[in-house]
PDB file of N, CA and C in Angstrom:
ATOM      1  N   UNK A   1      52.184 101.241  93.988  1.00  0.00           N
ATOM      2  CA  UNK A   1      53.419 101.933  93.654  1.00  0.00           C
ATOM      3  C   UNK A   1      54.344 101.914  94.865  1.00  0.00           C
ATOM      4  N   UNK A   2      55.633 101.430  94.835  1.00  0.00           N
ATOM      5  CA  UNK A   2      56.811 101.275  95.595  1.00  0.00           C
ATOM      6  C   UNK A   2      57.201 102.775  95.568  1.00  0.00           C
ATOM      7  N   UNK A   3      57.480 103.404  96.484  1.00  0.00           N
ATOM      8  CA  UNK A   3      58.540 104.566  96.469  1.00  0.00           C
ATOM      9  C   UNK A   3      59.780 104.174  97.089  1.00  0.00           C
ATOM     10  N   UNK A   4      60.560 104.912  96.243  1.00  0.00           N
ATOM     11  CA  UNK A   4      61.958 104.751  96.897  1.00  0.00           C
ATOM     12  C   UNK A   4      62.386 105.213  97.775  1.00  0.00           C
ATOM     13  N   UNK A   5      63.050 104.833  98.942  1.00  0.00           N
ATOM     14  CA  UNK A   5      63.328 106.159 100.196  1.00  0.00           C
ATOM     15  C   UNK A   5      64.660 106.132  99.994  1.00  0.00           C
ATOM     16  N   UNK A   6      64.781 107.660  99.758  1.00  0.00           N
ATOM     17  CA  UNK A   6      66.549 108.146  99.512  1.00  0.00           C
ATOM     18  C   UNK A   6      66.913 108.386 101.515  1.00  0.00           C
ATOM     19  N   UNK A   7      68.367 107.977 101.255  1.00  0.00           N
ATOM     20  CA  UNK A   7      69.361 108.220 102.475  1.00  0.00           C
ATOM     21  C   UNK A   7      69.756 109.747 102.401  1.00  0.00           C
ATOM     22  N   UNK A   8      69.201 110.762 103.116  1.00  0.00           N
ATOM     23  CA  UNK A   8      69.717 112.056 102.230  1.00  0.00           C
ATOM     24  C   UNK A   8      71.224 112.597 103.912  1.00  0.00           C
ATOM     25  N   UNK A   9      71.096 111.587 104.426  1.00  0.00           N
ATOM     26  CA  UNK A   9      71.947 111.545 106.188  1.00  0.00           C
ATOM     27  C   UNK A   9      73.175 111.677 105.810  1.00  0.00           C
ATOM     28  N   UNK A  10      73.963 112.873 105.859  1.00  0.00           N
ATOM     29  CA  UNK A  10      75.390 113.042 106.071  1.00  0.00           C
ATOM     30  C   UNK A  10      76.257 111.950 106.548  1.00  0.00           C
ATOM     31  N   UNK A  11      76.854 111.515 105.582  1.00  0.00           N
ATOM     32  CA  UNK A  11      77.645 110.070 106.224  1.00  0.00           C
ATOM     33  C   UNK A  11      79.161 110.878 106.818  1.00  0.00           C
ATOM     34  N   UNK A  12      79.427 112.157 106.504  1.00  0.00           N
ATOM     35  CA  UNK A  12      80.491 112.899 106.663  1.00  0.00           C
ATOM     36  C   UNK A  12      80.026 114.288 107.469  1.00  0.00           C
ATOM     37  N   UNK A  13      81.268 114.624 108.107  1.00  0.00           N
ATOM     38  CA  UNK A  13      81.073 115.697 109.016  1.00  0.00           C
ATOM     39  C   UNK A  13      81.828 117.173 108.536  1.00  0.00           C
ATOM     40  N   UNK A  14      81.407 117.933 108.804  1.00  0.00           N
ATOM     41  CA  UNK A  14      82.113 119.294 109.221  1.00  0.00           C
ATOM     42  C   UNK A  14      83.750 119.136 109.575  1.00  0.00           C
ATOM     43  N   UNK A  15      84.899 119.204 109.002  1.00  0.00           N
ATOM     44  CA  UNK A  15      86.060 119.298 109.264  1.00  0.00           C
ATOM     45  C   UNK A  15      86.726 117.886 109.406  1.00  0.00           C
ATOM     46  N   UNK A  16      86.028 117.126 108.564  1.00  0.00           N
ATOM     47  CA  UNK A  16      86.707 115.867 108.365  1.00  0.00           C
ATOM     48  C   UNK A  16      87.258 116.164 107.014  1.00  0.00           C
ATOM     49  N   UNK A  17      88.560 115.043 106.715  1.00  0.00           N
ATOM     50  CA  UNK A  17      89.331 115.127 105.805  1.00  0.00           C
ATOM     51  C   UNK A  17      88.637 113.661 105.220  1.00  0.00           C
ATOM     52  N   UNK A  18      88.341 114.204 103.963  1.00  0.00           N
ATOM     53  CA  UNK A  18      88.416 112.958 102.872  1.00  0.00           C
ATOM     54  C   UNK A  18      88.921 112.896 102.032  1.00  0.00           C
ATOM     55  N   UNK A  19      89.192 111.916 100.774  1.00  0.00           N
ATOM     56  CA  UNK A  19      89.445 111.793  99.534  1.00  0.00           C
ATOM     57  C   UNK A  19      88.434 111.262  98.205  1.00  0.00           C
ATOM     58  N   UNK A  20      88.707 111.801  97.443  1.00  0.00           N
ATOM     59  CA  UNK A  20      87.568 111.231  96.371  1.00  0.00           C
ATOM     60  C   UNK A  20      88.201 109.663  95.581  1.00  0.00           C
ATOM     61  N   UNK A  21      87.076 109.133  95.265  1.00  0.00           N
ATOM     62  CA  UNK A  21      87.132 107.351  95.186  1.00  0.00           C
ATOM     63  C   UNK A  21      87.825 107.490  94.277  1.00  0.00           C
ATOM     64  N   UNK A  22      87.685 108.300  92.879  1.00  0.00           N
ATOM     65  CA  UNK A  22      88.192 108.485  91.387  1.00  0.00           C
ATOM     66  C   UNK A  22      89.244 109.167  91.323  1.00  0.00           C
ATOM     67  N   UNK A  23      89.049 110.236  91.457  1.00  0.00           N
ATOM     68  CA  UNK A  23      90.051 111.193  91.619  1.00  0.00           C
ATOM     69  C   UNK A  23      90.970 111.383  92.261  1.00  0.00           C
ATOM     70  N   UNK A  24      92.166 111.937  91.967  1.00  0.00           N
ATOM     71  CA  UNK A  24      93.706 112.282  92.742  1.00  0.00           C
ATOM     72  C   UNK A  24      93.847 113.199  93.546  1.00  0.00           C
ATOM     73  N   UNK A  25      92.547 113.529  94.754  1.00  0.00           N
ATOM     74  CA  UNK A  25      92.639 114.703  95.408  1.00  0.00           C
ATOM     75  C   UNK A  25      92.179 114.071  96.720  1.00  0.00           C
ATOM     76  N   UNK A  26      92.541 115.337  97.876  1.00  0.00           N
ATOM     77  CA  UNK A  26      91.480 114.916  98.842  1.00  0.00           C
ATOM     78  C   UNK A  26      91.459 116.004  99.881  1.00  0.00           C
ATOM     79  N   UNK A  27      90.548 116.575 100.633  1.00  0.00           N
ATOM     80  CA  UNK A  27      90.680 118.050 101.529  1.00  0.00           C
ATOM     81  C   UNK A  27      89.368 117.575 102.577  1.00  0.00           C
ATOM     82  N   UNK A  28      89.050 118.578 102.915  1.00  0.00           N
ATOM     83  CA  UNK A  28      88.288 118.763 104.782  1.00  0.00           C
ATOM     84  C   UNK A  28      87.267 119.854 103.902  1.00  0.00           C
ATOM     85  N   UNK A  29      85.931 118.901 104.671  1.00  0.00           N
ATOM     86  CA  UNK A  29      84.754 119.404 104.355  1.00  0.00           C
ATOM     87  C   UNK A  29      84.471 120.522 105.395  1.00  0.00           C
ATOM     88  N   UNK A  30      84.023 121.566 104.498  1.00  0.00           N
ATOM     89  CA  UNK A  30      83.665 122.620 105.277  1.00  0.00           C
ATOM     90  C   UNK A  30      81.841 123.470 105.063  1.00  0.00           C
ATOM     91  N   UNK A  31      81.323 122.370 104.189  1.00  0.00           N
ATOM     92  CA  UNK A  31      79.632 122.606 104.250  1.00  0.00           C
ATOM     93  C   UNK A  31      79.022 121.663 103.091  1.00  0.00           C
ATOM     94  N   UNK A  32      77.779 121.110 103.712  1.00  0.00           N
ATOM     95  CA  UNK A  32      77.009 120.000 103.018  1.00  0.00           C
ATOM     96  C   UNK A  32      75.691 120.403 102.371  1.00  0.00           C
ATOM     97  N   UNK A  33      75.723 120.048 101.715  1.00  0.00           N
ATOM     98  CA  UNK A  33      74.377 119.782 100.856  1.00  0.00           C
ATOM     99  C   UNK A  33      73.540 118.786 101.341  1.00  0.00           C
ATOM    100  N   UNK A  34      72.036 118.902 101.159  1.00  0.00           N
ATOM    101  CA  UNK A  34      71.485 117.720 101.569  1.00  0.00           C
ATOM    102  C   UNK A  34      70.965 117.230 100.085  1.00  0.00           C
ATOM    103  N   UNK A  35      71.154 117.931  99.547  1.00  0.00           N
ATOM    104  CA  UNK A  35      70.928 117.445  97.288  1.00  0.00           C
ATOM    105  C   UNK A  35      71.515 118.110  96.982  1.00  0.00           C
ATOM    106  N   UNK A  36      71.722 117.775  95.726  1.00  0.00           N
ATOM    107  CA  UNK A  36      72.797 118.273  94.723  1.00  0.00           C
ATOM    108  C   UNK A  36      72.039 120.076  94.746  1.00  0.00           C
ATOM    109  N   UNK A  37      72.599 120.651  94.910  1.00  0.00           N
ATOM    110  CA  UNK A  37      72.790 122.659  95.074  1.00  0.00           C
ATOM    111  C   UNK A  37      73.587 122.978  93.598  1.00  0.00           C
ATOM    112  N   UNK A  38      73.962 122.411  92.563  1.00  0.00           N
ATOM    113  CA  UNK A  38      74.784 122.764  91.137  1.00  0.00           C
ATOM    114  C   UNK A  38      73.800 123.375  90.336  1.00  0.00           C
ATOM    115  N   UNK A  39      74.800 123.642  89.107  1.00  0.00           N
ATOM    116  CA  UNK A  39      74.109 124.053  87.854  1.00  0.00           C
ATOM    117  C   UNK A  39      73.726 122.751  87.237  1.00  0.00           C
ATOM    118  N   UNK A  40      72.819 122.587  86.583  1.00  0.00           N
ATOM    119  CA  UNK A  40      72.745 121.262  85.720  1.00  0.00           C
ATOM    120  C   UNK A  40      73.990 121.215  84.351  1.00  0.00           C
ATOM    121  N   UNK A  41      74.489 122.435  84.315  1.00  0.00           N
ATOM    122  CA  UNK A  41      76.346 121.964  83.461  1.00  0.00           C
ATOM    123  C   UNK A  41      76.875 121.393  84.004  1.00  0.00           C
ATOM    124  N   UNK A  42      77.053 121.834  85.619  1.00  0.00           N
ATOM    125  CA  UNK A  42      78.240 121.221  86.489  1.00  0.00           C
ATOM    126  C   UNK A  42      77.853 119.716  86.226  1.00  0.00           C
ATOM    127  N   UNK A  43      77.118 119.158  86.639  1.00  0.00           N
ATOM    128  CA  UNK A  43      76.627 117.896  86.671  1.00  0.00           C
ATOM    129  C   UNK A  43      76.907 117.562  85.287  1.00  0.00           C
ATOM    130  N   UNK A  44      76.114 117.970  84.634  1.00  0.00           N
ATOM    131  CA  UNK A  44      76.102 116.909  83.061  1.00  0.00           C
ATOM    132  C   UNK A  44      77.849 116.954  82.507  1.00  0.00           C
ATOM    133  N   UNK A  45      78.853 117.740  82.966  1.00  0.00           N
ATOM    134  CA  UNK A  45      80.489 118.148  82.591  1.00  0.00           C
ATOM    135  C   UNK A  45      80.886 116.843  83.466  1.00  0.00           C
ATOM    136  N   UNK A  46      80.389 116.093  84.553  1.00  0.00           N
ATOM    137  CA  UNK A  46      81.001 115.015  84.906  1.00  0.00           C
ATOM    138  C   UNK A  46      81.000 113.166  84.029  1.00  0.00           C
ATOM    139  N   UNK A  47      81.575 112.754  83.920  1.00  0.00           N
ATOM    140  CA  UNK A  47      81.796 111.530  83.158  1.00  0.00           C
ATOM    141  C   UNK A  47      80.307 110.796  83.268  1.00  0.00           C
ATOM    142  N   UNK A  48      79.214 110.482  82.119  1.00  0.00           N
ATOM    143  CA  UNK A  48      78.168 109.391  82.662  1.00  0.00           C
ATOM    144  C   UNK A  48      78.396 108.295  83.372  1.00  0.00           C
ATOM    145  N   UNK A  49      79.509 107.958  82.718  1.00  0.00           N
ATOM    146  CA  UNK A  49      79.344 106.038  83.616  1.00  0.00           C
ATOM    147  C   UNK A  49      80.044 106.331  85.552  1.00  0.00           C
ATOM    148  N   UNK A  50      80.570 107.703  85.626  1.00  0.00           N
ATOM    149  CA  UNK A  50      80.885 108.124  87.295  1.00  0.00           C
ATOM    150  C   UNK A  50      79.984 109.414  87.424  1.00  0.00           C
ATOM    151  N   UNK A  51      78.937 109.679  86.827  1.00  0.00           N
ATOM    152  CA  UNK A  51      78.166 110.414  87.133  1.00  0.00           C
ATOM    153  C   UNK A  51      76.842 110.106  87.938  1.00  0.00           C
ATOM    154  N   UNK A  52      77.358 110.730  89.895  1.00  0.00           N
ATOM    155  CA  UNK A  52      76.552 110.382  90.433  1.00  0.00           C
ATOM    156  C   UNK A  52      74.604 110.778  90.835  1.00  0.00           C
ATOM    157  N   UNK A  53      73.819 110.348  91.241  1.00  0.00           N
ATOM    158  CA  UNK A  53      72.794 110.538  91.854  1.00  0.00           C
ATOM    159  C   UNK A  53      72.663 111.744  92.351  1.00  0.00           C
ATOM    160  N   UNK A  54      71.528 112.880  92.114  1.00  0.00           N
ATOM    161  CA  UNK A  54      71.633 114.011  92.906  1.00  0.00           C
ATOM    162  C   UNK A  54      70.809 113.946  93.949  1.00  0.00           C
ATOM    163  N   UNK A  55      70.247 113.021  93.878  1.00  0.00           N
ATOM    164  CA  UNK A  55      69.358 112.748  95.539  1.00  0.00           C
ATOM    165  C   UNK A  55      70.276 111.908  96.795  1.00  0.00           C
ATOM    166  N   UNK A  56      71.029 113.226  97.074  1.00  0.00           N
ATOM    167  CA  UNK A  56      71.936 112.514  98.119  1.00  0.00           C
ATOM    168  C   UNK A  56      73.019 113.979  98.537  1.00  0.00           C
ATOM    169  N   UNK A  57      73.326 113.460  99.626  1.00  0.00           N
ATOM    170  CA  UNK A  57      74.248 114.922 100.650  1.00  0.00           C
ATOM    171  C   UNK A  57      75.527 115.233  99.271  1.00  0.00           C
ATOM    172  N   UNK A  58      75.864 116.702  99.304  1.00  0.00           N
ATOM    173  CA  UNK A  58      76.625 116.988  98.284  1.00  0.00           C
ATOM    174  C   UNK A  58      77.715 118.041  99.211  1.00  0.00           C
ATOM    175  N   UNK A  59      79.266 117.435  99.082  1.00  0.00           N
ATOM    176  CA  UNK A  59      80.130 117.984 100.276  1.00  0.00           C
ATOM    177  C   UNK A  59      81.052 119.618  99.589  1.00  0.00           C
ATOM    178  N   UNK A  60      81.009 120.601 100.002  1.00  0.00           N
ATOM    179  CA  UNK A  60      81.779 121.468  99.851  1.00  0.00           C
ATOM    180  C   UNK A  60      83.009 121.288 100.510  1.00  0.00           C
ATOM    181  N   UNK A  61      84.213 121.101  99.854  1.00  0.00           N
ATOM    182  CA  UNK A  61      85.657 120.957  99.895  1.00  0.00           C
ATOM    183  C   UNK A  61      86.782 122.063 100.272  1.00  0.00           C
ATOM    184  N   UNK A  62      87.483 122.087 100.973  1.00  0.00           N
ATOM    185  CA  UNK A  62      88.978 122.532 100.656  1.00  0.00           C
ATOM    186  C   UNK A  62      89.405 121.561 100.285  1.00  0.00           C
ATOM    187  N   UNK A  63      89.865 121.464  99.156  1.00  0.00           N
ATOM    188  CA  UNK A  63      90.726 120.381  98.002  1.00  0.00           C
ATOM    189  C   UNK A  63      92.076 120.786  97.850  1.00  0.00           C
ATOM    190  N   UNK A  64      93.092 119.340  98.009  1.00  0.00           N
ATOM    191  CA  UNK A  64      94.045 119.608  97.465  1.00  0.00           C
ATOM    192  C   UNK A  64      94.307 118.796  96.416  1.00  0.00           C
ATOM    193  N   UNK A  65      95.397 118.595  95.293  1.00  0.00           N
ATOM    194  CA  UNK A  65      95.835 117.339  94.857  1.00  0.00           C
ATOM    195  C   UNK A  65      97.258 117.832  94.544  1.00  0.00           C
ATOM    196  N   UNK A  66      98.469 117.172  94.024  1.00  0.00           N
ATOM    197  CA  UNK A  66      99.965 117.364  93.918  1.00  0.00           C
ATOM    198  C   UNK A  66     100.423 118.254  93.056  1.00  0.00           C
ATOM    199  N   UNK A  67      99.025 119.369  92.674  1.00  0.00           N
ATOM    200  CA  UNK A  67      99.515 120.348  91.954  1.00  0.00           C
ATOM    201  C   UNK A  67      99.244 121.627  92.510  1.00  0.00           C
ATOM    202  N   UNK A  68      97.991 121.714  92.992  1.00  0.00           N
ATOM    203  CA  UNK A  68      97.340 122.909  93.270  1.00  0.00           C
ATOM    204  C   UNK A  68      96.397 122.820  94.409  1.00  0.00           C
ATOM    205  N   UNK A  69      95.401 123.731  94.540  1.00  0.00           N
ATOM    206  CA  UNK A  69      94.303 123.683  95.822  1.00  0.00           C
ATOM    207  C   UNK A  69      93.621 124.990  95.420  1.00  0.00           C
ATOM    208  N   UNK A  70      92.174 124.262  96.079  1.00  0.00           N
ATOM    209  CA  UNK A  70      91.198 125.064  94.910  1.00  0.00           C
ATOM    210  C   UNK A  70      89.401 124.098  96.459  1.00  0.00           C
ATOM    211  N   UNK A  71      89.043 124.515  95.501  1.00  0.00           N
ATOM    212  CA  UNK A  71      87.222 124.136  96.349  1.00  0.00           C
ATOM    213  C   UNK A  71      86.351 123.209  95.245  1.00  0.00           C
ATOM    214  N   UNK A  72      85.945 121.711  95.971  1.00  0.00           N
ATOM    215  CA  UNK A  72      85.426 121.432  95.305  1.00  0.00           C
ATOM    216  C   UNK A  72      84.228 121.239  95.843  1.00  0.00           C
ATOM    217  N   UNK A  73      83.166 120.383  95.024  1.00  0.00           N
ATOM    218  CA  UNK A  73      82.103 120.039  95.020  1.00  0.00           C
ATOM    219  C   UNK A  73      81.448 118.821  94.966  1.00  0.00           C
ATOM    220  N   UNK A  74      81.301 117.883  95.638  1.00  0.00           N
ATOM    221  CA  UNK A  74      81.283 116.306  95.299  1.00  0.00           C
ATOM    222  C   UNK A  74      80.626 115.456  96.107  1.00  0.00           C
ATOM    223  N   UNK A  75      79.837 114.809  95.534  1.00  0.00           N
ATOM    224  CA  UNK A  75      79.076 113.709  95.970  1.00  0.00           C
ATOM    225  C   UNK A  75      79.153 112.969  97.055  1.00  0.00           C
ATOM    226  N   UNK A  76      78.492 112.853  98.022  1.00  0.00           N
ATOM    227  CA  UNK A  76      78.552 111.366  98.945  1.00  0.00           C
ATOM    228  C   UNK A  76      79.160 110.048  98.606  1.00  0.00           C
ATOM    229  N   UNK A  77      78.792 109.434  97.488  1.00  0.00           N
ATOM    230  CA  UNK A  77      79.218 108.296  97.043  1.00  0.00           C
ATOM    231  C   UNK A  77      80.375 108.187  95.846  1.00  0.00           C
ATOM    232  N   UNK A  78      80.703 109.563  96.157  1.00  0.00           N
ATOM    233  CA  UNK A  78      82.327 109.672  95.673  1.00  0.00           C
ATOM    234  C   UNK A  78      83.595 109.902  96.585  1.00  0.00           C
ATOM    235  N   UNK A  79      82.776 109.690  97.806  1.00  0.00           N
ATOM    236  CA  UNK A  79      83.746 110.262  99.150  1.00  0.00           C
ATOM    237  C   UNK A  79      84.197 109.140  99.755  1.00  0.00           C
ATOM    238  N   UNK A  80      85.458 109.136 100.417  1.00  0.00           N
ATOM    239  CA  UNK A  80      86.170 108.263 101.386  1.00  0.00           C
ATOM    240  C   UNK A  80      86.602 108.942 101.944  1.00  0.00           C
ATOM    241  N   UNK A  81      86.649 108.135 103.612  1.00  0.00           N
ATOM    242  CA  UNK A  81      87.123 109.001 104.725  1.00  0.00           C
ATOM    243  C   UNK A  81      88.610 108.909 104.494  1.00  0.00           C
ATOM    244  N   UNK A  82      89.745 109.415 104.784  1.00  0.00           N
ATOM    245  CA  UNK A  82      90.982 109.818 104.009  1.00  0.00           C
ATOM    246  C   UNK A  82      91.586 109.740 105.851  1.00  0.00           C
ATOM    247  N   UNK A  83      92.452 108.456 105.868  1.00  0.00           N
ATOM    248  CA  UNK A  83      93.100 108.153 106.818  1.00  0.00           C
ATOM    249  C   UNK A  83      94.577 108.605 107.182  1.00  0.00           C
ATOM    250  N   UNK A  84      94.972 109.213 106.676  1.00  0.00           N
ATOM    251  CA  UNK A  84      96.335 109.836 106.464  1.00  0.00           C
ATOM    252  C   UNK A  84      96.526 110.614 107.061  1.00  0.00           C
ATOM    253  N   UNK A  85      97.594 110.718 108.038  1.00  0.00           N
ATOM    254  CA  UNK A  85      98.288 111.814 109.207  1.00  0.00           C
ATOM    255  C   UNK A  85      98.836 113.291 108.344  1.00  0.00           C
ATOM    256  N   UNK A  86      98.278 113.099 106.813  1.00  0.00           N
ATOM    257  CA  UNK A  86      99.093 114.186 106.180  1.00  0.00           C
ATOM    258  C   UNK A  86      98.399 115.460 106.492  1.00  0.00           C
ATOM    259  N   UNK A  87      98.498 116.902 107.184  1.00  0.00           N
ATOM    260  CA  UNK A  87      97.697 118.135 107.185  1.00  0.00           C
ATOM    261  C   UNK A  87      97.288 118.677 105.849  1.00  0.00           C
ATOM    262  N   UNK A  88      96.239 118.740 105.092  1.00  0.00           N
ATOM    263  CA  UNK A  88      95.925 119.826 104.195  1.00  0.00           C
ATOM    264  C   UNK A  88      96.828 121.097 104.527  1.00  0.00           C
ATOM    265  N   UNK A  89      96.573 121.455 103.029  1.00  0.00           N
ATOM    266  CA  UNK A  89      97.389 122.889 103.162  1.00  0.00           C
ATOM    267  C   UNK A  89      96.913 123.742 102.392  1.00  0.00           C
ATOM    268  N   UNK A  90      95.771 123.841 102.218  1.00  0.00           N
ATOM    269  CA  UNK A  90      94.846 124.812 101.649  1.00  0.00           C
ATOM    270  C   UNK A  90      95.280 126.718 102.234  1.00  0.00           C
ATOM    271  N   UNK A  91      95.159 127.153 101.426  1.00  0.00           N
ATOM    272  CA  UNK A  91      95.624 128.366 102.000  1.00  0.00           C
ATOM    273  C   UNK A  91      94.181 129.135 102.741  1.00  0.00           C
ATOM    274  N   UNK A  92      92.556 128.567 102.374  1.00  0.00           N
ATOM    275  CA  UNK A  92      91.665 128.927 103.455  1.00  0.00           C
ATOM    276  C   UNK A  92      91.291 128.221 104.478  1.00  0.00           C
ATOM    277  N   UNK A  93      92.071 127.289 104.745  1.00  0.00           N
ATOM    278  CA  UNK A  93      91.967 126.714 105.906  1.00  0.00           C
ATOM    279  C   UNK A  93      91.756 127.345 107.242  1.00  0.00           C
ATOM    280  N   UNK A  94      92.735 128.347 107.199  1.00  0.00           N
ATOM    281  CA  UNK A  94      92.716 129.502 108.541  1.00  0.00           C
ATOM    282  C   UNK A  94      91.395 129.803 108.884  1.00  0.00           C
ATOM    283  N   UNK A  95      90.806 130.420 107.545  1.00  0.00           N
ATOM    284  CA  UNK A  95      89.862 131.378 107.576  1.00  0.00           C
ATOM    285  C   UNK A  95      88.486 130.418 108.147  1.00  0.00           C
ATOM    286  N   UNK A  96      88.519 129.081 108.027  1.00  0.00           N
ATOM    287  CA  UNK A  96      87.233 128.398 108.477  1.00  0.00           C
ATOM    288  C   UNK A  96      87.492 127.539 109.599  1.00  0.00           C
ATOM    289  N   UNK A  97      88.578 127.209 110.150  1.00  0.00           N
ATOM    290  CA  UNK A  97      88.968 126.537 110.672  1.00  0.00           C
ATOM    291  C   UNK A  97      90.107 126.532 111.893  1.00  0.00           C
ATOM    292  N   UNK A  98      90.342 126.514 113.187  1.00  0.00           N
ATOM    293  CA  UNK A  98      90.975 126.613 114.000  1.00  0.00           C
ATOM    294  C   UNK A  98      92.425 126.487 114.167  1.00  0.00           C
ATOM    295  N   UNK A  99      91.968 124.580 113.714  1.00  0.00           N
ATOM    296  CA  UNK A  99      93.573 123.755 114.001  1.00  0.00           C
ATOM    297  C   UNK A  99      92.637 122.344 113.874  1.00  0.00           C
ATOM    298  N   UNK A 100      93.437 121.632 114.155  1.00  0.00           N
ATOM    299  CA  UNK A 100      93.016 119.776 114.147  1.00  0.00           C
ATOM    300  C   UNK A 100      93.127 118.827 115.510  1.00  0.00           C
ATOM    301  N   UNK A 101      91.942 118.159 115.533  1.00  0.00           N
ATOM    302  CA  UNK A 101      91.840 117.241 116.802  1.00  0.00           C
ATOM    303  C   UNK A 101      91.112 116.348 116.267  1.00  0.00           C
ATOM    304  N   UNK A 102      92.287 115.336 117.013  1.00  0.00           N
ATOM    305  CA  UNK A 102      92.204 114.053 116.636  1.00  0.00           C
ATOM    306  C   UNK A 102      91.460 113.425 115.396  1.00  0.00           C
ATOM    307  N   UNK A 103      92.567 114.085 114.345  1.00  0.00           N
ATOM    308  CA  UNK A 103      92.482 114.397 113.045  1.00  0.00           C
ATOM    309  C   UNK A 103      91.393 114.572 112.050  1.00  0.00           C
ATOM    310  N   UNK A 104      90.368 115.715 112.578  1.00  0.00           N
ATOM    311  CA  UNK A 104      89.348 116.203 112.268  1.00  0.00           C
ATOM    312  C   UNK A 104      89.826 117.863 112.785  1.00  0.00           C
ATOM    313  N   UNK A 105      89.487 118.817 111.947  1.00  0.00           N
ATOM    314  CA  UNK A 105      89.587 120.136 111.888  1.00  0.00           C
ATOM    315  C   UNK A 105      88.491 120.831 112.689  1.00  0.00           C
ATOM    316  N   UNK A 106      88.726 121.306 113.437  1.00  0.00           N
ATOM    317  CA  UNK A 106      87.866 122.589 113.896  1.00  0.00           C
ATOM    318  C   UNK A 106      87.437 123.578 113.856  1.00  0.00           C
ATOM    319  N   UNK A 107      85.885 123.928 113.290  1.00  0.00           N
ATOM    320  CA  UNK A 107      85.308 124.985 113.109  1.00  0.00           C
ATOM    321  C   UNK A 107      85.695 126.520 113.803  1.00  0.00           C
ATOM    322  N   UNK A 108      85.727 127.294 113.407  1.00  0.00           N
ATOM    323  CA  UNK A 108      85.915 128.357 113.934  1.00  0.00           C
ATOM    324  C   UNK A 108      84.816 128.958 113.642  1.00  0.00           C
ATOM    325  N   UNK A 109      84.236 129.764 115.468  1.00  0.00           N
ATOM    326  CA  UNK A 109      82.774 130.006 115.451  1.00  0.00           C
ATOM    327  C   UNK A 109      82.758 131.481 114.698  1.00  0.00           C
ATOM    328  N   UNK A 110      81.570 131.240 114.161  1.00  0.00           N
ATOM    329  CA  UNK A 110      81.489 132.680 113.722  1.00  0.00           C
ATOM    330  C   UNK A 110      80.480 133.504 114.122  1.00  0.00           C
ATOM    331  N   UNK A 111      80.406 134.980 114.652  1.00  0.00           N
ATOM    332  CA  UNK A 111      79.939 135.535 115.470  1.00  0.00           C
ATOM    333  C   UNK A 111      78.820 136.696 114.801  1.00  0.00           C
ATOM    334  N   UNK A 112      77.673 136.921 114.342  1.00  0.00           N
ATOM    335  CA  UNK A 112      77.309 137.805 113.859  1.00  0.00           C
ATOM    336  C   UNK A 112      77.632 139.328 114.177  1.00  0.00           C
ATOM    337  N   UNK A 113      77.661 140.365 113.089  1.00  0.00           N
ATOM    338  CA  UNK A 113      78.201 141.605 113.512  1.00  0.00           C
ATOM    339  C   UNK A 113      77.275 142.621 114.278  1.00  0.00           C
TER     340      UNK A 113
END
């Protein structure tokens, strides 16, 4: 018996800006999954023939797209690194995040009480 060895390695970082391959959006990751963490609705509500693999890093979003901004949830192999000098404008950006260097966002530490 062959086993398969899954890549489960963050190809994306903490306060990088991406865009999704399909979709008309794109925002700055602010926490990863190392497998899919969903409901099995969330998953099965996505399209079969772009419905990805859950054995693989799963990115928590500040999302924008040309209407609104909101948090998403999305796959590794739905992600592109998103080259564009444009700033997100998420309105929780503040709250997780500093400012931007060298166009990657910065964590803001958080301090237990």
């Amino acid at each position: 018996m062959v086993s398969e060895r899954v890549n489960r390695t963050a190809k994306f970082r903490i306060g990088q800006v991406v865009k999704h391959r399909f979709f008309p959006f794109r925002g700055v990751i602010f926490d990863v999954d190392p497998t899919f963490a969903n409901t099995e609705e969330w998953w099965l509500a996505i399209p079969e023939e772009i419905r990805p693999s859950k054995d693989q890093p799963y990115y928590h979003l500040l999302a924008e797209n040309a209407d609104t901004t909101y948090e998403a949830y999305v796959s590794q192999q739905n992600l592109l690194p998103d080259d564009s000098t444009t700033p997100i404008s998420h309105p929780k950006l503040d709250e997780l995040f500093t400012g931007q260097e060298n166009g990657t966002y910065q964590p803001r530490e958080f301090k237990p009480n």
